[in-house]
C-alpha atoms as a PDB file:
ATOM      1  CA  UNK A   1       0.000   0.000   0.000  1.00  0.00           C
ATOM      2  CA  UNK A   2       1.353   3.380  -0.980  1.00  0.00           C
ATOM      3  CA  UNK A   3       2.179   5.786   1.924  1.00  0.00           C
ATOM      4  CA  UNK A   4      -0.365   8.470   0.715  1.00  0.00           C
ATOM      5  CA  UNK A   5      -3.147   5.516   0.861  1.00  0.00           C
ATOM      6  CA  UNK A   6      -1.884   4.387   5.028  1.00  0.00           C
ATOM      7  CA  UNK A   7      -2.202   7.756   5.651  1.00  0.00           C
ATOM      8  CA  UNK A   8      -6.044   8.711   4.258  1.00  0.00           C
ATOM      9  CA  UNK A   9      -6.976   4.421   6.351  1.00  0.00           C
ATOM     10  CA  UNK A  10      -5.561   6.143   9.554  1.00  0.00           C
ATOM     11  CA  UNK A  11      -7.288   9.208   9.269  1.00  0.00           C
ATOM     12  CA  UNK A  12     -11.046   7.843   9.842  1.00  0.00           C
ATOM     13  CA  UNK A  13      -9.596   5.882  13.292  1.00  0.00           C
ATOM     14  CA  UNK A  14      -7.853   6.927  16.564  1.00  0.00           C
ATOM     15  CA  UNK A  15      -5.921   3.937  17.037  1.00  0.00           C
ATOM     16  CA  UNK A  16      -4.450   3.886  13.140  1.00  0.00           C
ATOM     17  CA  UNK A  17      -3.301   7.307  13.969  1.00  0.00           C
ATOM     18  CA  UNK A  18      -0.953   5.745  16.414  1.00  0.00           C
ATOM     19  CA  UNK A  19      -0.034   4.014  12.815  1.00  0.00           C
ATOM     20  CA  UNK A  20       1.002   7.238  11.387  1.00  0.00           C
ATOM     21  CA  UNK A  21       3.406   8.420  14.235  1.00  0.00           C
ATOM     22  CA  UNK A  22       4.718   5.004  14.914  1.00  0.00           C
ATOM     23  CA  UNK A  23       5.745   4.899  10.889  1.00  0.00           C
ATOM     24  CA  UNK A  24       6.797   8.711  11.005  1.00  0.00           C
ATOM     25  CA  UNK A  25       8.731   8.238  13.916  1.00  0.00           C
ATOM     26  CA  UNK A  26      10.301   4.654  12.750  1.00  0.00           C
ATOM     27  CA  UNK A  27      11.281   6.665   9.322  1.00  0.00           C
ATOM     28  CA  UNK A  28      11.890   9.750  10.001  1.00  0.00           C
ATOM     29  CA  UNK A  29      14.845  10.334   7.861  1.00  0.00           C
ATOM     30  CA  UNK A  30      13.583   8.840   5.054  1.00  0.00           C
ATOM     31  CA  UNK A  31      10.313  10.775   5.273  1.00  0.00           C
ATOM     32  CA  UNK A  32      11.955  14.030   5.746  1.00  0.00           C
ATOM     33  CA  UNK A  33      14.105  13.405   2.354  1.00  0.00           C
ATOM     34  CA  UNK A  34      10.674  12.036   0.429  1.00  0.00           C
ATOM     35  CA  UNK A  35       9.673  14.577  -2.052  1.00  0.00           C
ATOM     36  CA  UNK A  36       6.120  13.770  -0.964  1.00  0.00           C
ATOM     37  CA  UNK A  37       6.495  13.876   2.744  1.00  0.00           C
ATOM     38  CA  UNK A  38       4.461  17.283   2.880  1.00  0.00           C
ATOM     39  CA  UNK A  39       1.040  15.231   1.577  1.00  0.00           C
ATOM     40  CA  UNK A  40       1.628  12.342   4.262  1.00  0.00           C
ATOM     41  CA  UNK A  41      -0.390  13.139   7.376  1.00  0.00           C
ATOM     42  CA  UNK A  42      -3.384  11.205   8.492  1.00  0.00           C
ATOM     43  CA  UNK A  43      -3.411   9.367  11.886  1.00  0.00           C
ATOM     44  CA  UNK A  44      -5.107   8.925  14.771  1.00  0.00           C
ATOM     45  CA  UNK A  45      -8.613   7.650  14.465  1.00  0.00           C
ATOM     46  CA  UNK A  46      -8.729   5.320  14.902  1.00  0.00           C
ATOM     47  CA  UNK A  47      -7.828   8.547  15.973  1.00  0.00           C
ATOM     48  CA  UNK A  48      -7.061   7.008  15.273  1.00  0.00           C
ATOM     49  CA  UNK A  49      -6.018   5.424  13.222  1.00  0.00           C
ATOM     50  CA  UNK A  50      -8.020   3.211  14.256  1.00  0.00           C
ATOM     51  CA  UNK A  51     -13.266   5.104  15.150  1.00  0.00           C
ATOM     52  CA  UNK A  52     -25.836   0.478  13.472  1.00  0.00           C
ATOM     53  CA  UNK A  53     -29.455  -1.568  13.576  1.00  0.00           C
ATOM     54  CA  UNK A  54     -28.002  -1.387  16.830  1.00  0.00           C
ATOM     55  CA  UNK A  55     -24.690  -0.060  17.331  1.00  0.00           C
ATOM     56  CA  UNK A  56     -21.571  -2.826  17.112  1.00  0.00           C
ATOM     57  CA  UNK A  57     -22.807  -6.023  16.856  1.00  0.00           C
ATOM     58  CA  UNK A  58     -25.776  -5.406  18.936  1.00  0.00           C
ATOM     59  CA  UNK A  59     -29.190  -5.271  17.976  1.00  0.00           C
ATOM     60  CA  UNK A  60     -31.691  -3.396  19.453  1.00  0.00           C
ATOM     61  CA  UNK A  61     -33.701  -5.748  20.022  1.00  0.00           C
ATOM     62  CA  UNK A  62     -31.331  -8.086  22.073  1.00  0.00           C
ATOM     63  CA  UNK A  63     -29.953  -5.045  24.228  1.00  0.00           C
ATOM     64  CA  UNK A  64     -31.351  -4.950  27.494  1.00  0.00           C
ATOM     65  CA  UNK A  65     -33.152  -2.124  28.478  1.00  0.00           C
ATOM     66  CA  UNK A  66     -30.758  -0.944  30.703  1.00  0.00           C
ATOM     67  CA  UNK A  67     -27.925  -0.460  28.327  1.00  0.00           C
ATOM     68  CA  UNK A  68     -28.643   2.535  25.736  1.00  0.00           C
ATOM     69  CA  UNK A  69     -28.190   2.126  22.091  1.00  0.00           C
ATOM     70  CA  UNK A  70     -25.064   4.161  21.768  1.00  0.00           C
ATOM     71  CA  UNK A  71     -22.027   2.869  24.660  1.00  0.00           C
ATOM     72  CA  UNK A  72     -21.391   7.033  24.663  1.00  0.00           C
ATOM     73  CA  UNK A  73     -23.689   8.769  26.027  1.00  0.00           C
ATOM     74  CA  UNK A  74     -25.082  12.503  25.925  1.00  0.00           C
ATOM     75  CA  UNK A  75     -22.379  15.030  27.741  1.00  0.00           C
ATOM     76  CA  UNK A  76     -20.091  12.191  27.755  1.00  0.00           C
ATOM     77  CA  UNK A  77     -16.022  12.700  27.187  1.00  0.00           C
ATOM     78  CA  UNK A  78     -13.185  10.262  27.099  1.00  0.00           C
ATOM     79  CA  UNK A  79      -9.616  11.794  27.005  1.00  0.00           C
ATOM     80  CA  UNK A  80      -6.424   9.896  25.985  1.00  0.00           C
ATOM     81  CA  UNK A  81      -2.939  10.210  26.093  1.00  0.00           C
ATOM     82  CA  UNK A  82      -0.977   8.690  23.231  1.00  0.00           C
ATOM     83  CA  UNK A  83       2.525   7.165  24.017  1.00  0.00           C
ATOM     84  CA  UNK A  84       5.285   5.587  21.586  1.00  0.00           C
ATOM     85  CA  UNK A  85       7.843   3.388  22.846  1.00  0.00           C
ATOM     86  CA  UNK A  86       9.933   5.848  25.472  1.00  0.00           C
ATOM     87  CA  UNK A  87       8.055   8.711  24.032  1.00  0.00           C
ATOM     88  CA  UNK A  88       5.665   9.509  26.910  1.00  0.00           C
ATOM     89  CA  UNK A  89       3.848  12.374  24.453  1.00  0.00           C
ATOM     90  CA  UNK A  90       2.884  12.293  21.155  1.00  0.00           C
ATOM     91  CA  UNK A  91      -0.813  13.555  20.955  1.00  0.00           C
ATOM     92  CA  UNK A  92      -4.140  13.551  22.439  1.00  0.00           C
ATOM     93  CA  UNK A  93      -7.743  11.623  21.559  1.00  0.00           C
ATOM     94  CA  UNK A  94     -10.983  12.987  22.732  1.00  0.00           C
ATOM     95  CA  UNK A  95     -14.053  11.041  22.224  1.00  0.00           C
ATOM     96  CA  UNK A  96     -17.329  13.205  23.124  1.00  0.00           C
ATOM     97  CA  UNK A  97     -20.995  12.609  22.586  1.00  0.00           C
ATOM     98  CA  UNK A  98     -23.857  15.382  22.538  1.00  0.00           C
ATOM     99  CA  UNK A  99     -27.721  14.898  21.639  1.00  0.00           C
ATOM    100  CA  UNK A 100     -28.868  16.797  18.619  1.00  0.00           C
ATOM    101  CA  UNK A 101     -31.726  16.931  16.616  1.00  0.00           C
ATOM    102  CA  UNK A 102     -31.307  16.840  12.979  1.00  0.00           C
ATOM    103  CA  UNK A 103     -34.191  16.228  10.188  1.00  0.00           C
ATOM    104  CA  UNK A 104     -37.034  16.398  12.724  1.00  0.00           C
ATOM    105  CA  UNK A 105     -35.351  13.359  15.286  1.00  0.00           C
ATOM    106  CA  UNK A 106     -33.032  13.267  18.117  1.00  0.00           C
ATOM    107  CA  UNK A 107     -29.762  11.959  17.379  1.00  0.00           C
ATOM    108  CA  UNK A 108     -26.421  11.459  18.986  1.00  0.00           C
ATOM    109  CA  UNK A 109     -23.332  13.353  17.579  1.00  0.00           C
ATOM    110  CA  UNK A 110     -19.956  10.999  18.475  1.00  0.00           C
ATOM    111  CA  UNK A 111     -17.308  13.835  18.174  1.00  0.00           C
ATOM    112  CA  UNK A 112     -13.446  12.311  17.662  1.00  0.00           C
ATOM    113  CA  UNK A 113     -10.857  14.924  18.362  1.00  0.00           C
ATOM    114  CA  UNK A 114      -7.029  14.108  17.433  1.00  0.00           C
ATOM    115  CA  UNK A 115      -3.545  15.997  17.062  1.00  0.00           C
ATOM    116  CA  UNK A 116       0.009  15.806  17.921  1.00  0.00           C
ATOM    117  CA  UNK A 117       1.519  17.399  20.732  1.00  0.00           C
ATOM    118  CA  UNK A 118       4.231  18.380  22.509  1.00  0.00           C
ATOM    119  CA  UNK A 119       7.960  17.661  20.077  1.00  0.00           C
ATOM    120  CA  UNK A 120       5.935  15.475  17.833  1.00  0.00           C
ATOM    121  CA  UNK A 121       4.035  18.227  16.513  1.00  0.00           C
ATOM    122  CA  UNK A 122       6.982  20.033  15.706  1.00  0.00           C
ATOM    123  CA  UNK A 123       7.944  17.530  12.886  1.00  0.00           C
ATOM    124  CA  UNK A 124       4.692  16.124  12.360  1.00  0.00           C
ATOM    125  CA  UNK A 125       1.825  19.078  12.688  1.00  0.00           C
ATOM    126  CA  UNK A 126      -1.658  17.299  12.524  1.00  0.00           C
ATOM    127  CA  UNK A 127      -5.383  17.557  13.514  1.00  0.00           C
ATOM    128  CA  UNK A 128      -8.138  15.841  12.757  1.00  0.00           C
ATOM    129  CA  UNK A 129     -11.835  15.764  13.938  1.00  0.00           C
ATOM    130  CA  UNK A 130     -14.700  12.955  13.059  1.00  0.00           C
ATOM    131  CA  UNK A 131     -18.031  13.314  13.375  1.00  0.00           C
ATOM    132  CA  UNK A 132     -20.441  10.119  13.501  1.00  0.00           C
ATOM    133  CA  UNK A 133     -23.899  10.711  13.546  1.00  0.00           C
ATOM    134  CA  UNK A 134     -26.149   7.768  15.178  1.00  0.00           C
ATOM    135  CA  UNK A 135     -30.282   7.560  15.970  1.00  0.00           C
ATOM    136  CA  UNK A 136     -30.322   8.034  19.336  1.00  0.00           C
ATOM    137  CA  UNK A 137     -33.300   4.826  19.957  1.00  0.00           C
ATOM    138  CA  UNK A 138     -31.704   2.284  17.531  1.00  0.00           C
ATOM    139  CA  UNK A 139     -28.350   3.098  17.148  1.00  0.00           C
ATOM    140  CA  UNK A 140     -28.279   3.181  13.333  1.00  0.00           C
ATOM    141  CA  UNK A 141     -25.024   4.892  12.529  1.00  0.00           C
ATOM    142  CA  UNK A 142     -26.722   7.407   9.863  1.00  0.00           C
ATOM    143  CA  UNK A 143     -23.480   9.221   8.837  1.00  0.00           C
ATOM    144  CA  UNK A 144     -19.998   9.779   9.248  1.00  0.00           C
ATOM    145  CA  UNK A 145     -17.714  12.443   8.533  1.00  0.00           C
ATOM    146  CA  UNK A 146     -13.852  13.213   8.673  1.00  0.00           C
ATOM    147  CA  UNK A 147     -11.789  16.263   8.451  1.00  0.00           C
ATOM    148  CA  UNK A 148      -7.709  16.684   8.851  1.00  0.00           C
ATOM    149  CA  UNK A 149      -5.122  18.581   7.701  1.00  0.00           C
ATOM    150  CA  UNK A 150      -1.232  17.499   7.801  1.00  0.00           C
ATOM    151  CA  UNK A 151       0.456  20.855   6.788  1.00  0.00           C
ATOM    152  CA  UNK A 152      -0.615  21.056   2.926  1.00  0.00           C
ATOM    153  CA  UNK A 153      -2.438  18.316   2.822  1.00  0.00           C
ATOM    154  CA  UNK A 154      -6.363  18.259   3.766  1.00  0.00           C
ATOM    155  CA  UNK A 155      -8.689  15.511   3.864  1.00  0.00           C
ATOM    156  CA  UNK A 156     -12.715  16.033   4.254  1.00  0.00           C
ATOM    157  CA  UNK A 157     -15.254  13.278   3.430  1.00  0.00           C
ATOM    158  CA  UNK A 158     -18.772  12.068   4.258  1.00  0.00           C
ATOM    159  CA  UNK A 159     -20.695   8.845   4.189  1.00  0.00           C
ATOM    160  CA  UNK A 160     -24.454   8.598   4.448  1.00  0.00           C
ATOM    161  CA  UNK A 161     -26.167   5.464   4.961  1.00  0.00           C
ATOM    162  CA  UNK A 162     -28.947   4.435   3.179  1.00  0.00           C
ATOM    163  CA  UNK A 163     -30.778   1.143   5.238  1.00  0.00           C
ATOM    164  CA  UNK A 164     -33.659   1.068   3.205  1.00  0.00           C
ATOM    165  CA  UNK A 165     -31.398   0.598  -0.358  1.00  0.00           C
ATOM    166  CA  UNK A 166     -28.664  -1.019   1.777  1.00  0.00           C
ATOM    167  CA  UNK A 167     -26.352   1.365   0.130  1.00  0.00           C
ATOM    168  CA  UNK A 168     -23.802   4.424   1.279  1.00  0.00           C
ATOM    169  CA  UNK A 169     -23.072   7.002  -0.616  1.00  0.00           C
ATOM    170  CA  UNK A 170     -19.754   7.985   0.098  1.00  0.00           C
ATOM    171  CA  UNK A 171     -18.343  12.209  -0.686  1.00  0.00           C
ATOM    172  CA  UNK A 172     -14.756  12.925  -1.273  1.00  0.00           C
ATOM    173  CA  UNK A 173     -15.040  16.973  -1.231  1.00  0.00           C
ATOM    174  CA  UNK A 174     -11.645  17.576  -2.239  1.00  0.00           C
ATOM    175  CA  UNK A 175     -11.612  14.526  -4.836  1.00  0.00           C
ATOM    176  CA  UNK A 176     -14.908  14.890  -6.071  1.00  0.00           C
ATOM    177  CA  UNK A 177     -14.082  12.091  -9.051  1.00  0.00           C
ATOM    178  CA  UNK A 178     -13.424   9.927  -6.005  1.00  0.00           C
ATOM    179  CA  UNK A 179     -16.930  10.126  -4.825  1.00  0.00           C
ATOM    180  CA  UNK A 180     -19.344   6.869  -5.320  1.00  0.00           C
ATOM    181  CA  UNK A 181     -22.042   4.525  -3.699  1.00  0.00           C
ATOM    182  CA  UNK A 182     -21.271   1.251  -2.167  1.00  0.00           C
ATOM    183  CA  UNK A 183     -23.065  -1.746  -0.749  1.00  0.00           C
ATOM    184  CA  UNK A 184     -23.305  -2.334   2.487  1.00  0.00           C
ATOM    185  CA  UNK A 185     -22.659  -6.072   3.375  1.00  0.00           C
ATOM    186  CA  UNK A 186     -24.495  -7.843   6.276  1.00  0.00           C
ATOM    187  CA  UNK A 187     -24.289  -6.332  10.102  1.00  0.00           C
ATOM    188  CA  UNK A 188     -24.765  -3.149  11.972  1.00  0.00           C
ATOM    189  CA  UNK A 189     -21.753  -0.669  10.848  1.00  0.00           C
ATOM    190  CA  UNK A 190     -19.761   1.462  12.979  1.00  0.00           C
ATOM    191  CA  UNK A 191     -16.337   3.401  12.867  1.00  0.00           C
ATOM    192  CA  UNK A 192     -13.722   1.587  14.500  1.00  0.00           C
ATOM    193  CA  UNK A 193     -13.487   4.121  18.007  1.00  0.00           C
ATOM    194  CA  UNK A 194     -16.852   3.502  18.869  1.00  0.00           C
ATOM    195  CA  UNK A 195     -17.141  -0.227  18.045  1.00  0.00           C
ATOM    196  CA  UNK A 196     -13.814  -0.644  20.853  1.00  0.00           C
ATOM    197  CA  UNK A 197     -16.369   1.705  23.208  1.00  0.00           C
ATOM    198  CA  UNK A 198     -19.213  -0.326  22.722  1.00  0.00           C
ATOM    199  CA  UNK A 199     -17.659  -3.637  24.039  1.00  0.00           C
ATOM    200  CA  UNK A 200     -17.769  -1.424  27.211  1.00  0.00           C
ATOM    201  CA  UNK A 201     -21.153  -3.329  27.562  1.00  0.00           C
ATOM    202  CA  UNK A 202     -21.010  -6.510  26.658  1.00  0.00           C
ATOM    203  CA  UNK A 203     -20.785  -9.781  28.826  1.00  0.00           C
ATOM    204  CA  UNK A 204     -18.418 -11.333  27.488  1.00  0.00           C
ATOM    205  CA  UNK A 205     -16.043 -14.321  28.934  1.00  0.00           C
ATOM    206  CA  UNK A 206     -13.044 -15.815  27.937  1.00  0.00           C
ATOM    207  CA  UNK A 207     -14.133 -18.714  24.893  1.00  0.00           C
ATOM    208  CA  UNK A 208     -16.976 -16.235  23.803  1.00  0.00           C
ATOM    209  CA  UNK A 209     -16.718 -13.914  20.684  1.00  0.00           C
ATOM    210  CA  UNK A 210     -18.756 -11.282  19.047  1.00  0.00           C
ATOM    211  CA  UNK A 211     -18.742 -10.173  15.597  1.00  0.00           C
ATOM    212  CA  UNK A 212     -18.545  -6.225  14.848  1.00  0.00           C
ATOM    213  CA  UNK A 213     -18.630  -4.248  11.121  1.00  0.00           C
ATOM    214  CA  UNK A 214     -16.827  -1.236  11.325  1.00  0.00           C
ATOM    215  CA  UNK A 215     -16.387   1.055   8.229  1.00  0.00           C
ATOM    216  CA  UNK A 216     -12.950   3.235   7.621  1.00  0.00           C
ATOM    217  CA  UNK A 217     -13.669   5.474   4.798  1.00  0.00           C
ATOM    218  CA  UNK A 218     -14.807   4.027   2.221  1.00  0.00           C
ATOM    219  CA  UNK A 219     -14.600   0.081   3.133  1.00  0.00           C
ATOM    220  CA  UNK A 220     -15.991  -2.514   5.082  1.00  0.00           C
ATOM    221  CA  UNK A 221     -13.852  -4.298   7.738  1.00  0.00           C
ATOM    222  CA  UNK A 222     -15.878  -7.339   9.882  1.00  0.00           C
ATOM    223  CA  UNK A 223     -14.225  -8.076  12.773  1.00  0.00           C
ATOM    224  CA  UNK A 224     -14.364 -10.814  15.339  1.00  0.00           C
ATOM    225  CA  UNK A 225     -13.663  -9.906  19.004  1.00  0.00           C
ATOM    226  CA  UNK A 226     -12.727 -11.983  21.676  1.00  0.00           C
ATOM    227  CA  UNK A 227     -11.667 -11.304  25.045  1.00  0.00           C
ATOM    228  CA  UNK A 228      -8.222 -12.571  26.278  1.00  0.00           C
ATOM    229  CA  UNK A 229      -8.103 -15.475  28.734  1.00  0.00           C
ATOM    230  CA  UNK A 230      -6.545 -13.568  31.921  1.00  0.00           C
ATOM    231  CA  UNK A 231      -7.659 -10.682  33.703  1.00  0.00           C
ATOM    232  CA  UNK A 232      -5.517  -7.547  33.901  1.00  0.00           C
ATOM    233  CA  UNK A 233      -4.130  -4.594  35.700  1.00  0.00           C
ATOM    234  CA  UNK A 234      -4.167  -1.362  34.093  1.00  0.00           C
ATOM    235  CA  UNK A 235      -2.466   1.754  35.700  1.00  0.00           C
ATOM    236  CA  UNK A 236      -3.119   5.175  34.004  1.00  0.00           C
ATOM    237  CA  UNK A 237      -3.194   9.051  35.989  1.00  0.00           C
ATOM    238  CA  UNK A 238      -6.821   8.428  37.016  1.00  0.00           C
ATOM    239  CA  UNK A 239      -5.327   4.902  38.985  1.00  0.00           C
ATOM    240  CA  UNK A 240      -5.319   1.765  39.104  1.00  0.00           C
ATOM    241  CA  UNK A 241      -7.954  -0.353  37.207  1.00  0.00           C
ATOM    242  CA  UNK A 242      -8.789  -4.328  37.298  1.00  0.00           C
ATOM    243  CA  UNK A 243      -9.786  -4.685  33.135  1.00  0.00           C
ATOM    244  CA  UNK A 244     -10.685  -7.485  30.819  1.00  0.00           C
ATOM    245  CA  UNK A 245      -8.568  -7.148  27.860  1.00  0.00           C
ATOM    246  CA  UNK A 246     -10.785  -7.648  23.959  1.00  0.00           C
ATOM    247  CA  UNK A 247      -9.037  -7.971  21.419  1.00  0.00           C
ATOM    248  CA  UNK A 248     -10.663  -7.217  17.438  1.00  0.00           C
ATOM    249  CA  UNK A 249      -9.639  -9.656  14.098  1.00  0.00           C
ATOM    250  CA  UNK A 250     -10.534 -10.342  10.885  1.00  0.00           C
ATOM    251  CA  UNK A 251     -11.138 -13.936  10.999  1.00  0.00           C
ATOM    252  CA  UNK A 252     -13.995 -14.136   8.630  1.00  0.00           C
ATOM    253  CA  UNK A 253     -12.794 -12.873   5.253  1.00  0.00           C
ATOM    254  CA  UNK A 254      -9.605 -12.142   3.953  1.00  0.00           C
ATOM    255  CA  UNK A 255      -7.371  -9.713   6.105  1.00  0.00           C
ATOM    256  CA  UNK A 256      -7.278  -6.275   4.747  1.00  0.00           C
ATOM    257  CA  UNK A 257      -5.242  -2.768   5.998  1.00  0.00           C
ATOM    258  CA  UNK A 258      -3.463  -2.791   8.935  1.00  0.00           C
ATOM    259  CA  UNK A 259      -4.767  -6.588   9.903  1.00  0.00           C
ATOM    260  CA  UNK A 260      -3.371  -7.400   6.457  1.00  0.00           C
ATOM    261  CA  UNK A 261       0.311  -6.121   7.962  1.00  0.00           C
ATOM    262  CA  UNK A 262       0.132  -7.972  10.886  1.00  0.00           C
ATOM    263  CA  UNK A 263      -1.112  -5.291  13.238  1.00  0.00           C
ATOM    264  CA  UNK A 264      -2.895  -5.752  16.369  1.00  0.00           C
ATOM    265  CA  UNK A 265      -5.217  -3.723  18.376  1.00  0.00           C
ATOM    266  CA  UNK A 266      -6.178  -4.545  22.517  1.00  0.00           C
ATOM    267  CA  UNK A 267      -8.615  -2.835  24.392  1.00  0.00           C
ATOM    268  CA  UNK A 268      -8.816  -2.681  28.387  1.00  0.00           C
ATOM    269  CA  UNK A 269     -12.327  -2.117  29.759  1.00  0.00           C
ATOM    270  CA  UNK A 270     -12.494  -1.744  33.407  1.00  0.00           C
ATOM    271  CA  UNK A 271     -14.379  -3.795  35.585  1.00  0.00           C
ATOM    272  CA  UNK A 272     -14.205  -2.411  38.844  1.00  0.00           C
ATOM    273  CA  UNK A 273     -17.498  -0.944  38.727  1.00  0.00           C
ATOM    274  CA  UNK A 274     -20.662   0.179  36.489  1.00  0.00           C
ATOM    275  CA  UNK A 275     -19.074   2.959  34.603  1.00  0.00           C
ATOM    276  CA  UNK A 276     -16.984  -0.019  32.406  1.00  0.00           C
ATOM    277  CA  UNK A 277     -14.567   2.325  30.915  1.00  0.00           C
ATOM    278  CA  UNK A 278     -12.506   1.378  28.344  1.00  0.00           C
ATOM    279  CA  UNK A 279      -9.312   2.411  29.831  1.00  0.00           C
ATOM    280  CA  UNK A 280      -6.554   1.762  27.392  1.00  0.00           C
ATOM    281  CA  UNK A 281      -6.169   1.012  23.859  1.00  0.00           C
ATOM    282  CA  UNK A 282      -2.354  -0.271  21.977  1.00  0.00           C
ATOM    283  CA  UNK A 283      -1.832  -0.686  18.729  1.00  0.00           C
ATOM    284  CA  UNK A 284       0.841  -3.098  17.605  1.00  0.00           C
ATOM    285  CA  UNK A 285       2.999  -2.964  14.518  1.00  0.00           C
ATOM    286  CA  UNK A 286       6.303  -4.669  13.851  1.00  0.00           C
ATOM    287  CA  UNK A 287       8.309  -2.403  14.782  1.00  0.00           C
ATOM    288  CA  UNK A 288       6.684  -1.112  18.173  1.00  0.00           C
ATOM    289  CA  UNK A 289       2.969  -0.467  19.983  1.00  0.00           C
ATOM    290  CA  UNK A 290       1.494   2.694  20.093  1.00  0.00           C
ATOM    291  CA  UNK A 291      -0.897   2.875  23.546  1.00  0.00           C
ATOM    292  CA  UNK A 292      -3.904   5.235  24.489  1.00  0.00           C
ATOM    293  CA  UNK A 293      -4.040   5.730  27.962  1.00  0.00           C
ATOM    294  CA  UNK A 294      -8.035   7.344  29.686  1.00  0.00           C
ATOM    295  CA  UNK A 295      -6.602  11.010  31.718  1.00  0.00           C
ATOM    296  CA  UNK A 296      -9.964  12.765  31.631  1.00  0.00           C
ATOM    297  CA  UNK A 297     -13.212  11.284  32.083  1.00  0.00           C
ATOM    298  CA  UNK A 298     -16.760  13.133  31.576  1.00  0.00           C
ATOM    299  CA  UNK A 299     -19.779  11.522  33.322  1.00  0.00           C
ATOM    300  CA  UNK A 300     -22.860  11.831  31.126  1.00  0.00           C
ATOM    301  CA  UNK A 301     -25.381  14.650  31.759  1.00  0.00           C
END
């Protein structure tokens, strides 16, 4: 995959932004002496790097009552702090979620907030901001939206779903040529940062998996997630938490992106008490993990 391509994948998701600095920072000669380096930047999307019927692999209709359609909820804010190998600072993530109403109907607005930081930012100036729009009773993702800019090189795009035609249309504003409509294959799709916050509520045990459709761009990725046999202990600046660790694949169809390279991508959730926060997110790659620690947390409203 061409550079310029990595870049635009790791722009819809927080955690493929991690992808982006890790490479940057692995290569940083050579991408200072590449003629294109000014058009690289994209990460975090998820980020990073790595971001429904029912949001993430779980129907409305199977979702008790108790647990609302959308894992964020309204006046709710997750902060991270993004690490890379014995760099302590290399950007931020914040994931907030406000109620709208839009075309007569209350929705939720999932806001995704990225840039570098700190000496990073120096060399590698980005920022980014995605906007998924979801129905607020069923969880229907209805739209998603990116926008980043790595110094001369901007990105903005939009996909609207269609449910009834089973189709999005997909808007490249600064490609237009690159705009076009595409199916959309079985499941409940999601962008990658909330499908990892979702699993916040799920009961799920070790030998159990769930399957998850999360859409970066302009593409489909189904994912299988299973939780890791042993219990763990995360520490981040809000403490110490006891966390079940989930970790996403691509077990049912050919690997494609960053599963294709060999990547990984873990996710702690908390257990320690109702809140279930997902607490920490890395992002392996051959040459290194990028990790998202929680340092700010918003209740809901």
């Amino acid at each position: 995959m061409r550079r310029s391509k990595f870049f635009r994948l790791c722009s819809r998701a927080p955690f493929t932004w991690m992808c982006v600095a890790a490479s940057m920072i692995a290569n940083l000669k050579r991408i200072q002496k590449h003629p294109g380096a000014n058009a690289i930047g994209r990460f975090f999307l998820s980020a990073l790097a790595l971001w429904s019927a029912a949001a993430c692999g779980a129907r409305a209709a199977e979702r008790p009552t108790s647990i609302p359609a959308v894992a964020i909820r309204n006046g709710e804010s997750l902060t991270y702090n993004v690490r890379w190998g014995l760099i302590p600072t290399v950007g931020r993530i914040k994931i907030s979620a406000d109620t709208i109403t839009k075309d007569g109907r209350s929705v939720l607005r999932v806001t995704t907030t990225t840039w570098t930081r700190g000496p990073a930012r120096a060399l590698f100036p980005f920022d980014g901001r995605g906007e998924s729009v979801y129905d607020a009773k069923t969880g229907l993702l209805l739209s998603s939206s990116e926008w980043s800019t790595y110094r001369n090189k901007e990105v903005k795009d939009t996909i609207l779903f269609n449910y009834g035609k089973m189709t999005a249309t997909f808007t490249d504003d600064v490609h237009p040529e690159k705009s076009h409509e595409i199916a959309i294959p079985e499941g409940d799709p999601s962008d990658l940062i909330l499908a990892l916050i979702n699993t916040r509520y799920w009961d799920i045990k070790p030998g159990m998996a769930r399957d998850v459709l999360v859409i970066f761009k302009d593409q489909f990725y189904p994912l299988t997630i299973r939780p890791e046999p042993d219990a763990d202990t995360v520490f981040t600046s809000l403490g110490f938490f006891s966390s079940v660790v989930l970790v996403p694949r691509m077990e049912k169809s050919p690997p494609i992106g960053m599963f294709r390279r060999g990547s990984t991508v873990r996710v702690w959730i908390e257990t320690d008490d109702d809140r279930r926060l997902p607490v920490r997110f890395d992002v392996g790659f051959n040459f290194g993990t990028g990790t998202a620690s929680l340092i700010e947390y918003q209740p809901p409203k």
